[in-house]
PDB file of N, CA and C in Angstrom:
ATOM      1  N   UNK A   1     -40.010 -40.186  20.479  1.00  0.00           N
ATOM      2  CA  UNK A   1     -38.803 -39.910  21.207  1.00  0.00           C
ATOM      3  C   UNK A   1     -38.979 -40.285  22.668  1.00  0.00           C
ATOM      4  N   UNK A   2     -38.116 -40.679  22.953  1.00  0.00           N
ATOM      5  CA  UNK A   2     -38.284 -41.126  24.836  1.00  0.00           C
ATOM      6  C   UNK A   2     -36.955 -39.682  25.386  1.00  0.00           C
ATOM      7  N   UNK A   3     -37.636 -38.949  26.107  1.00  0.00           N
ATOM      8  CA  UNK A   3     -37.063 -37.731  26.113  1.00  0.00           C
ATOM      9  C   UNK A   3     -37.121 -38.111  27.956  1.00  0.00           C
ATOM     10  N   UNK A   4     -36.332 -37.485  28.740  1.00  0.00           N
ATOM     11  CA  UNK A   4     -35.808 -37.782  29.941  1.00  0.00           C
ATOM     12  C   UNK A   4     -35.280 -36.017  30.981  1.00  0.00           C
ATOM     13  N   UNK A   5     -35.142 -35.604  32.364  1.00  0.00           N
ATOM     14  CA  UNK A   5     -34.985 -34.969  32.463  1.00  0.00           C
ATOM     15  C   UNK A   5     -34.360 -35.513  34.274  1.00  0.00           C
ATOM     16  N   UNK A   6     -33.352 -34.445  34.529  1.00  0.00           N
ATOM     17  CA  UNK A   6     -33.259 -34.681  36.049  1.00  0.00           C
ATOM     18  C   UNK A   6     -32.347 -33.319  36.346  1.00  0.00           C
ATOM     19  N   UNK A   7     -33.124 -32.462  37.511  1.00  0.00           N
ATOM     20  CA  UNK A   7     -33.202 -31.161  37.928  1.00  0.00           C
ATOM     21  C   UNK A   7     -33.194 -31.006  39.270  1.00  0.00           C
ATOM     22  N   UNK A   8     -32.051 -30.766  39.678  1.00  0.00           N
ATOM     23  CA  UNK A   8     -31.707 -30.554  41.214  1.00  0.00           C
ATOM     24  C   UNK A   8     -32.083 -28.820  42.067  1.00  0.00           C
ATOM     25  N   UNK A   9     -32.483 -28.618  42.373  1.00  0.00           N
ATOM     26  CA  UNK A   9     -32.870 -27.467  42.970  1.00  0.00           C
ATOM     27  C   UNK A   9     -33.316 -27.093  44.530  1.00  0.00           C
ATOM     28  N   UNK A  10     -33.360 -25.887  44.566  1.00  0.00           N
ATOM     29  CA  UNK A  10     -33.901 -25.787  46.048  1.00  0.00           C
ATOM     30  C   UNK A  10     -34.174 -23.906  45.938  1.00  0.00           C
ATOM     31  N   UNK A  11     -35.288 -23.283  47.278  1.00  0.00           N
ATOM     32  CA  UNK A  11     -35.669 -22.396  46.905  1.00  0.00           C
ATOM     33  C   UNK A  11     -36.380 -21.507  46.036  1.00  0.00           C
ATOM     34  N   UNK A  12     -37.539 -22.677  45.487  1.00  0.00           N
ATOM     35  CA  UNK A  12     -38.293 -21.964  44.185  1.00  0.00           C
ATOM     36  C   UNK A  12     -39.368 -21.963  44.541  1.00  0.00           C
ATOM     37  N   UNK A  13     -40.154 -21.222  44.112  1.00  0.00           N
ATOM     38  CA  UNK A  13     -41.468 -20.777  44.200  1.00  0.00           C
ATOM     39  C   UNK A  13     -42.982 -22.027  42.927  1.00  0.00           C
ATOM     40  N   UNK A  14     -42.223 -23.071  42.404  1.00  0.00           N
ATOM     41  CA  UNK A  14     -42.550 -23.794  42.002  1.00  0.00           C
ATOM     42  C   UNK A  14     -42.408 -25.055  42.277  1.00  0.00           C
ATOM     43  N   UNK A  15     -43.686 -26.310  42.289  1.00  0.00           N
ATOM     44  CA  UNK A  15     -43.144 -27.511  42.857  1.00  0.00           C
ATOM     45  C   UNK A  15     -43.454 -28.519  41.813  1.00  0.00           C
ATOM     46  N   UNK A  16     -43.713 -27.787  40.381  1.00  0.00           N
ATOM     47  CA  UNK A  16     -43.526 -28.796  39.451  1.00  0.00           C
ATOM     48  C   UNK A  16     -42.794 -28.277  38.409  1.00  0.00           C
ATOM     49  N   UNK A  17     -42.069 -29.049  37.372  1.00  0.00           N
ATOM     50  CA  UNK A  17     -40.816 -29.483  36.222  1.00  0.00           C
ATOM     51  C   UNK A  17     -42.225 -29.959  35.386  1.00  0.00           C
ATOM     52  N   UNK A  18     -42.515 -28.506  34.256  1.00  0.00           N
ATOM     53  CA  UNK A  18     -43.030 -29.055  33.196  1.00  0.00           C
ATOM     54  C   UNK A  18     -42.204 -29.406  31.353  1.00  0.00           C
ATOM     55  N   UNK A  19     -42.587 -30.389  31.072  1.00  0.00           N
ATOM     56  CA  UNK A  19     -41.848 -30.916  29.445  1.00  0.00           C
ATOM     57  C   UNK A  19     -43.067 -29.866  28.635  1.00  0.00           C
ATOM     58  N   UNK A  20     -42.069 -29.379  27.567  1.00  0.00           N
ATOM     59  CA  UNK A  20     -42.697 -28.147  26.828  1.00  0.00           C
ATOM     60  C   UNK A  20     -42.864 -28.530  25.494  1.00  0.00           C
ATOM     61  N   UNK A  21     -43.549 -28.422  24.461  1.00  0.00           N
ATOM     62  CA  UNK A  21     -43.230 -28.630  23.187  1.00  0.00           C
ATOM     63  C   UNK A  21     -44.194 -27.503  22.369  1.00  0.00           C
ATOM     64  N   UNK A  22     -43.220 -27.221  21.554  1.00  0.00           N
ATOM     65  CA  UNK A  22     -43.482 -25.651  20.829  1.00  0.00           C
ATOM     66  C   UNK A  22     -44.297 -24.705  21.983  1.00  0.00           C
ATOM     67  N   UNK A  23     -43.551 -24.427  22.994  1.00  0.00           N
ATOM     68  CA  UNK A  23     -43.908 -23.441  23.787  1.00  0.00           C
ATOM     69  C   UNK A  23     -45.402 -24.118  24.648  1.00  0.00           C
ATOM     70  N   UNK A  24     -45.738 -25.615  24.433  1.00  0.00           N
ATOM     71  CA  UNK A  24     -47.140 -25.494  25.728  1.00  0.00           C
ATOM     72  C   UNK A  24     -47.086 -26.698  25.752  1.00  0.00           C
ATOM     73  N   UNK A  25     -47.512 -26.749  27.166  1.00  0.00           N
ATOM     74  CA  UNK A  25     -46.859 -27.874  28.578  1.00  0.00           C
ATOM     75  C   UNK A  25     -47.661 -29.091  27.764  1.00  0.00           C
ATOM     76  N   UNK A  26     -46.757 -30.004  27.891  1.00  0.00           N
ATOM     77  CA  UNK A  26     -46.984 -31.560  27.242  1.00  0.00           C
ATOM     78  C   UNK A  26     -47.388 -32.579  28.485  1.00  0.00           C
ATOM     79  N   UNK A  27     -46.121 -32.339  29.300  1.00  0.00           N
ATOM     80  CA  UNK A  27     -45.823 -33.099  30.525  1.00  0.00           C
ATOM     81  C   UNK A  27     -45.837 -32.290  31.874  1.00  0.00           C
ATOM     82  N   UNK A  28     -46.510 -32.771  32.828  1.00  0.00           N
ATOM     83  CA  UNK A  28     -46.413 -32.149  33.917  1.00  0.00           C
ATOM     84  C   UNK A  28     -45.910 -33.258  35.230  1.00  0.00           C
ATOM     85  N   UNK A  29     -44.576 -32.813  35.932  1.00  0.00           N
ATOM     86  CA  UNK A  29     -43.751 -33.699  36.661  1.00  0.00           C
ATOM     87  C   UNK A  29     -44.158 -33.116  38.278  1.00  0.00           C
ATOM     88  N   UNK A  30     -44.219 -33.610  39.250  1.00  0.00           N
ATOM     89  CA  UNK A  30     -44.192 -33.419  40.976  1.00  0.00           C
ATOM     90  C   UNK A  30     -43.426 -34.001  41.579  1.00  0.00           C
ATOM     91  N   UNK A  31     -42.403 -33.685  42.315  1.00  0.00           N
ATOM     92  CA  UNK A  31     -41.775 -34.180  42.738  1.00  0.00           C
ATOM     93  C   UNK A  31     -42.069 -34.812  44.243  1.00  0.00           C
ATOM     94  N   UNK A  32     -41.413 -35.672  45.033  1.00  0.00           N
ATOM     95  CA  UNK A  32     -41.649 -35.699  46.300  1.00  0.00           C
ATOM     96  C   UNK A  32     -40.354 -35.385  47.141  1.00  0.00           C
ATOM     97  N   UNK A  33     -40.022 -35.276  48.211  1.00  0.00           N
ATOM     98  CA  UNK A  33     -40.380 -34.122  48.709  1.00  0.00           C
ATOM     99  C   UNK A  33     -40.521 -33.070  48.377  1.00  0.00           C
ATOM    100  N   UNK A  34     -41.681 -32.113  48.680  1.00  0.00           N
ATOM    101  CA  UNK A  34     -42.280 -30.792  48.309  1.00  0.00           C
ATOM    102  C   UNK A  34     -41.369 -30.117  48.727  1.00  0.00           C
ATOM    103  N   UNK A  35     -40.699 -29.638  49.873  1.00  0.00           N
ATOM    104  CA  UNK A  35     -39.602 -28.929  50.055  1.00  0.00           C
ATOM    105  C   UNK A  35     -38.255 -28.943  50.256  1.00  0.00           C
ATOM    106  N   UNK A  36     -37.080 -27.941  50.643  1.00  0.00           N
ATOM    107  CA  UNK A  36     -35.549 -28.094  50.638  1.00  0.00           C
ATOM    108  C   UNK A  36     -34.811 -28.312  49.229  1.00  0.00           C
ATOM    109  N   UNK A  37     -34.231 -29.086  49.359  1.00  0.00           N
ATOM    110  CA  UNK A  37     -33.296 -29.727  48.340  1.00  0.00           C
ATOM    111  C   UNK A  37     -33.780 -30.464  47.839  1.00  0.00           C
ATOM    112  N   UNK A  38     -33.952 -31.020  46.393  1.00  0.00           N
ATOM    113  CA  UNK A  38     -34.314 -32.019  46.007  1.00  0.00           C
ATOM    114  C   UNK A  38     -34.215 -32.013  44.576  1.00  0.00           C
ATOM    115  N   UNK A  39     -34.752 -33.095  44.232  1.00  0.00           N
ATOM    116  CA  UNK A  39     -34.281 -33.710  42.487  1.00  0.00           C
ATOM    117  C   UNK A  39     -35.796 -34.112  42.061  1.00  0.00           C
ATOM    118  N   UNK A  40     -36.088 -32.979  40.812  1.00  0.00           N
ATOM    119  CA  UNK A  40     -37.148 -33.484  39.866  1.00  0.00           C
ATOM    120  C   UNK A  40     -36.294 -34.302  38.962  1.00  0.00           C
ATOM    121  N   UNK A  41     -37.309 -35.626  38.879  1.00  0.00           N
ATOM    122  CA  UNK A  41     -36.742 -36.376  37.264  1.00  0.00           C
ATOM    123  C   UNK A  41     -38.055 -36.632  36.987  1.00  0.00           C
ATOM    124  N   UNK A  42     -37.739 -36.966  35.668  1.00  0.00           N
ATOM    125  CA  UNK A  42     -39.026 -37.405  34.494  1.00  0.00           C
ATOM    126  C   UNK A  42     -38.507 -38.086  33.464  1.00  0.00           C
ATOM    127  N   UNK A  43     -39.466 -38.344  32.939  1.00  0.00           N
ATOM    128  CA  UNK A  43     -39.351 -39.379  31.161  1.00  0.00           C
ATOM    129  C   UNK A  43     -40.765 -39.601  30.578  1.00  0.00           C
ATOM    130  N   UNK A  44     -40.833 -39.642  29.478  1.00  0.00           N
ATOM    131  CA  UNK A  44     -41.942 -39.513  28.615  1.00  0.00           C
ATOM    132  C   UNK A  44     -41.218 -39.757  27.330  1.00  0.00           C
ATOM    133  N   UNK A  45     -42.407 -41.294  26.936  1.00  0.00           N
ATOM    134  CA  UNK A  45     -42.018 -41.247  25.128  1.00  0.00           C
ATOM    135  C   UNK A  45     -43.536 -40.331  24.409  1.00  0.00           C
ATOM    136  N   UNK A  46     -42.760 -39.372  23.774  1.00  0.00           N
ATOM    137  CA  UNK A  46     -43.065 -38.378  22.994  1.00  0.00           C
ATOM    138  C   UNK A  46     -43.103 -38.392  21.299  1.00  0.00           C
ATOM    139  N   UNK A  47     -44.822 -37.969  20.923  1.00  0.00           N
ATOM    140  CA  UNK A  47     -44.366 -38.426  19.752  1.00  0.00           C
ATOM    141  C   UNK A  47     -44.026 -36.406  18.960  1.00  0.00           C
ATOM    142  N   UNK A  48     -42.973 -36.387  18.409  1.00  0.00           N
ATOM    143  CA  UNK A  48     -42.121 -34.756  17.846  1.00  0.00           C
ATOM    144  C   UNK A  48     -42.612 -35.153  16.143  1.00  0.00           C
ATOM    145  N   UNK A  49     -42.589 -33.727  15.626  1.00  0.00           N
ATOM    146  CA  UNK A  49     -42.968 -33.349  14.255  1.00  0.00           C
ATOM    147  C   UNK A  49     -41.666 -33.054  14.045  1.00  0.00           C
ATOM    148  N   UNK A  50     -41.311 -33.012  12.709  1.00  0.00           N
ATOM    149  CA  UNK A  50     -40.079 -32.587  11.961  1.00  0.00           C
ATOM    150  C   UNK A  50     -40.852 -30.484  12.492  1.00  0.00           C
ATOM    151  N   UNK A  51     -39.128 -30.060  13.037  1.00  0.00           N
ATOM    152  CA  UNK A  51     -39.610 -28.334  13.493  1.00  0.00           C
ATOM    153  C   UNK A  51     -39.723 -28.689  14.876  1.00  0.00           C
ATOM    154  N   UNK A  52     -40.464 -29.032  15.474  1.00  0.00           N
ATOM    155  CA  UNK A  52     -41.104 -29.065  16.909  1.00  0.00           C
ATOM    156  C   UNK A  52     -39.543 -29.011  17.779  1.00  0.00           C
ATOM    157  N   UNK A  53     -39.931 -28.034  19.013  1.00  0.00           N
ATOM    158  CA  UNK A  53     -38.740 -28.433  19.760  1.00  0.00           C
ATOM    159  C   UNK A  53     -39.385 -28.650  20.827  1.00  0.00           C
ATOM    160  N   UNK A  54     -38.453 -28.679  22.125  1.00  0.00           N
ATOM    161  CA  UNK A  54     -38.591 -28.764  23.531  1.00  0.00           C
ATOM    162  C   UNK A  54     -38.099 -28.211  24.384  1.00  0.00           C
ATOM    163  N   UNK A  55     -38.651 -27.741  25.324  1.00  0.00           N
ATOM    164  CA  UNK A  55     -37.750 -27.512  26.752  1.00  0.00           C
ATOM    165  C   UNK A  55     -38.475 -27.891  27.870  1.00  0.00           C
ATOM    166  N   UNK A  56     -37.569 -27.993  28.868  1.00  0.00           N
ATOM    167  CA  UNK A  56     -37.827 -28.193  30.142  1.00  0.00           C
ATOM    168  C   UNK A  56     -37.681 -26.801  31.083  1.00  0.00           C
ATOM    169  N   UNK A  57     -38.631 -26.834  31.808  1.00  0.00           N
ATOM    170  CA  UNK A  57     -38.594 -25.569  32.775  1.00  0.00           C
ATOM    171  C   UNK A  57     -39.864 -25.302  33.763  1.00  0.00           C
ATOM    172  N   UNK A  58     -39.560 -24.605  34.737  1.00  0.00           N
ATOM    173  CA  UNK A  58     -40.672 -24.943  36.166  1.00  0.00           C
ATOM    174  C   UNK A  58     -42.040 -24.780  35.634  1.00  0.00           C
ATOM    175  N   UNK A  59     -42.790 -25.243  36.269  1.00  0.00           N
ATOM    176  CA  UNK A  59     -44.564 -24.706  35.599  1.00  0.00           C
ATOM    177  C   UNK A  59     -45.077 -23.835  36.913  1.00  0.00           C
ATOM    178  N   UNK A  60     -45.779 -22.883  36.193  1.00  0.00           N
ATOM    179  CA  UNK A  60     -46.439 -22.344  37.529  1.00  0.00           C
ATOM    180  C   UNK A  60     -45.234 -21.314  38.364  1.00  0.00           C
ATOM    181  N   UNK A  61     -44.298 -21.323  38.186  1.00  0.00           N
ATOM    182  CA  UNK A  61     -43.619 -20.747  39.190  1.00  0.00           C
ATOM    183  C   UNK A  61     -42.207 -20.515  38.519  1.00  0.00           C
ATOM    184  N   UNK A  62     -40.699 -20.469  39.765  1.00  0.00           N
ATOM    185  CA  UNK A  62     -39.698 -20.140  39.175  1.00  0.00           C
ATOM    186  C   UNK A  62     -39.260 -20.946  39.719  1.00  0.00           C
ATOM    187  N   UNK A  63     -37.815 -21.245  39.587  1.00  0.00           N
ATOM    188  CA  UNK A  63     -36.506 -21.728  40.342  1.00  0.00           C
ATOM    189  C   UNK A  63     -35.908 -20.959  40.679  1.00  0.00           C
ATOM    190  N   UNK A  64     -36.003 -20.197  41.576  1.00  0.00           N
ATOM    191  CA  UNK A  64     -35.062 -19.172  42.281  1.00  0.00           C
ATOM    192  C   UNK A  64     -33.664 -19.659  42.805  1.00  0.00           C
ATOM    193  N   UNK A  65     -33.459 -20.595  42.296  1.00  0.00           N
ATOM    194  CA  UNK A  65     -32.066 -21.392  42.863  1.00  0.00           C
ATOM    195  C   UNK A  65     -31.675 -22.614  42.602  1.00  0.00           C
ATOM    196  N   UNK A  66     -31.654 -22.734  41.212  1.00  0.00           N
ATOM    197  CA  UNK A  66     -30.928 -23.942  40.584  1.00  0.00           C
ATOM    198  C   UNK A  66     -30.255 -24.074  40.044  1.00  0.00           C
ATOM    199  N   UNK A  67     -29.982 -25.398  40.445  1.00  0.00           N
ATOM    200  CA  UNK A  67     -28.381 -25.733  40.040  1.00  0.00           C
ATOM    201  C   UNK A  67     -28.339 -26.250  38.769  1.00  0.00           C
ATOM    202  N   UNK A  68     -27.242 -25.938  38.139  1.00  0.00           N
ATOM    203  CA  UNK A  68     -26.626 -27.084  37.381  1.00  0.00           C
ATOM    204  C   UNK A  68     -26.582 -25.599  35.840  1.00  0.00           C
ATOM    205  N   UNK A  69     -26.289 -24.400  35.809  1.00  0.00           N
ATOM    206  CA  UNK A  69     -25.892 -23.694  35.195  1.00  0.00           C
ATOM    207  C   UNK A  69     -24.974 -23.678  34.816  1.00  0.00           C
ATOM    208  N   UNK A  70     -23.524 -24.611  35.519  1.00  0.00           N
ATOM    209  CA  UNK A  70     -22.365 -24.792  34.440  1.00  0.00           C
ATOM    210  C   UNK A  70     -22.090 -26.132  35.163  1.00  0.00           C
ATOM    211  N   UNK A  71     -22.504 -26.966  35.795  1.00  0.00           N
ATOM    212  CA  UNK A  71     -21.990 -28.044  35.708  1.00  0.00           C
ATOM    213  C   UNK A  71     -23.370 -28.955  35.620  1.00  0.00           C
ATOM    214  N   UNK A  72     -22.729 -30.101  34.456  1.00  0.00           N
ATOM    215  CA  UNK A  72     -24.068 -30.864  33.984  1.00  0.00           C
ATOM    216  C   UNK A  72     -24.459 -32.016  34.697  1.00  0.00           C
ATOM    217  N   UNK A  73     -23.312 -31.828  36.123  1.00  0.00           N
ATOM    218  CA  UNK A  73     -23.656 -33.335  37.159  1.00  0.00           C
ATOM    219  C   UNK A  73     -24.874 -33.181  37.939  1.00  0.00           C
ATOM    220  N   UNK A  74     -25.313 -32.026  38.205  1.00  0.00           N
ATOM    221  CA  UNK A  74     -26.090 -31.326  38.590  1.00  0.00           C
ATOM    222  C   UNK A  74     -27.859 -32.322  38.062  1.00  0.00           C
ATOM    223  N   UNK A  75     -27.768 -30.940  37.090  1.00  0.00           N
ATOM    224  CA  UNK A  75     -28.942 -30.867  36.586  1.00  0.00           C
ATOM    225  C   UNK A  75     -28.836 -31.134  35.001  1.00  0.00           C
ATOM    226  N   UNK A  76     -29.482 -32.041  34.086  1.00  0.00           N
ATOM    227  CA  UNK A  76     -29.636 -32.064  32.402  1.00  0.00           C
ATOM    228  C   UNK A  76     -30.652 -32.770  32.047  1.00  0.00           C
ATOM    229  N   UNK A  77     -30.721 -33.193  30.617  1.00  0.00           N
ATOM    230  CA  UNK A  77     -32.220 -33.790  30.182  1.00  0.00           C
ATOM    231  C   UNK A  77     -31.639 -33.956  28.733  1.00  0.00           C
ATOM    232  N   UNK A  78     -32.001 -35.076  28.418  1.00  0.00           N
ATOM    233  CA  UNK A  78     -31.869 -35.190  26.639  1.00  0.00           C
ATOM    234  C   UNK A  78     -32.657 -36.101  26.253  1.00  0.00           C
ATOM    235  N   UNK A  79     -33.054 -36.666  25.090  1.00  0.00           N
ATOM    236  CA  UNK A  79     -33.206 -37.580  24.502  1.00  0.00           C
ATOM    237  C   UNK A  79     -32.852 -38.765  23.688  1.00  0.00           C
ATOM    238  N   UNK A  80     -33.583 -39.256  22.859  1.00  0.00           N
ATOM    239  CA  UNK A  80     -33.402 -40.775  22.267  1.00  0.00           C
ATOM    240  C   UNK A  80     -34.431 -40.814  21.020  1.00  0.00           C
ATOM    241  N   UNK A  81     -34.140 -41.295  19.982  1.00  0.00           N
ATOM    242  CA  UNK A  81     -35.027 -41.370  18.928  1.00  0.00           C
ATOM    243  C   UNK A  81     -35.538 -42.791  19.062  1.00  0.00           C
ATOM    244  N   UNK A  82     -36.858 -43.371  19.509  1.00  0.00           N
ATOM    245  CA  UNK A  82     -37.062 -44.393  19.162  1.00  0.00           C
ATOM    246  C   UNK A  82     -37.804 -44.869  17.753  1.00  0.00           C
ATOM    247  N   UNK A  83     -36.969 -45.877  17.251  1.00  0.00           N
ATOM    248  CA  UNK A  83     -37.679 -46.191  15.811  1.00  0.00           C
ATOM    249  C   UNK A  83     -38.373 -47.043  15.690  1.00  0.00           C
TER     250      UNK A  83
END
């Protein structure tokens, strides 16, 4: 799978966006600039088991203030099956 992510935030106590699979960190993302406002993105082709899921979410820390909780211009992440 080529799985993708982009996460706008500011105010967190974390400065990396880790890719999760069945609950333990696959991918680990850093963004640049370290502080204010800013946009984690990532991508990784991933190889998934039939069952296996994913999420995206801070490593190490929180997001005390991110965006994109109801609007998806914000912040989202999906994938792609490559065959």
């Amino acid at each position: 799978y080529y799985v993708f992510f982009r996460a706008y935030r500011n105010s967190s106590t974390s400065t990396e966006v880790a890719l999760y699979v069945n609950g333990s960190v696959k991918n680990r993302f850093r963004p640049l600039p370290q502080g204010g406002d800013y946009i984690f993105a990532g991508s990784v082709l991933i190889e998934l088991n039939k069952g296996d899921y994913i999420d995206v979410r801070a490593h190490n820390g929180d997001f005390g203030n991110f965006y994109g909780n109801n609007n998806a211009q914000f912040s989202n992440w999906g994938g792609h099956l490559i065959d």
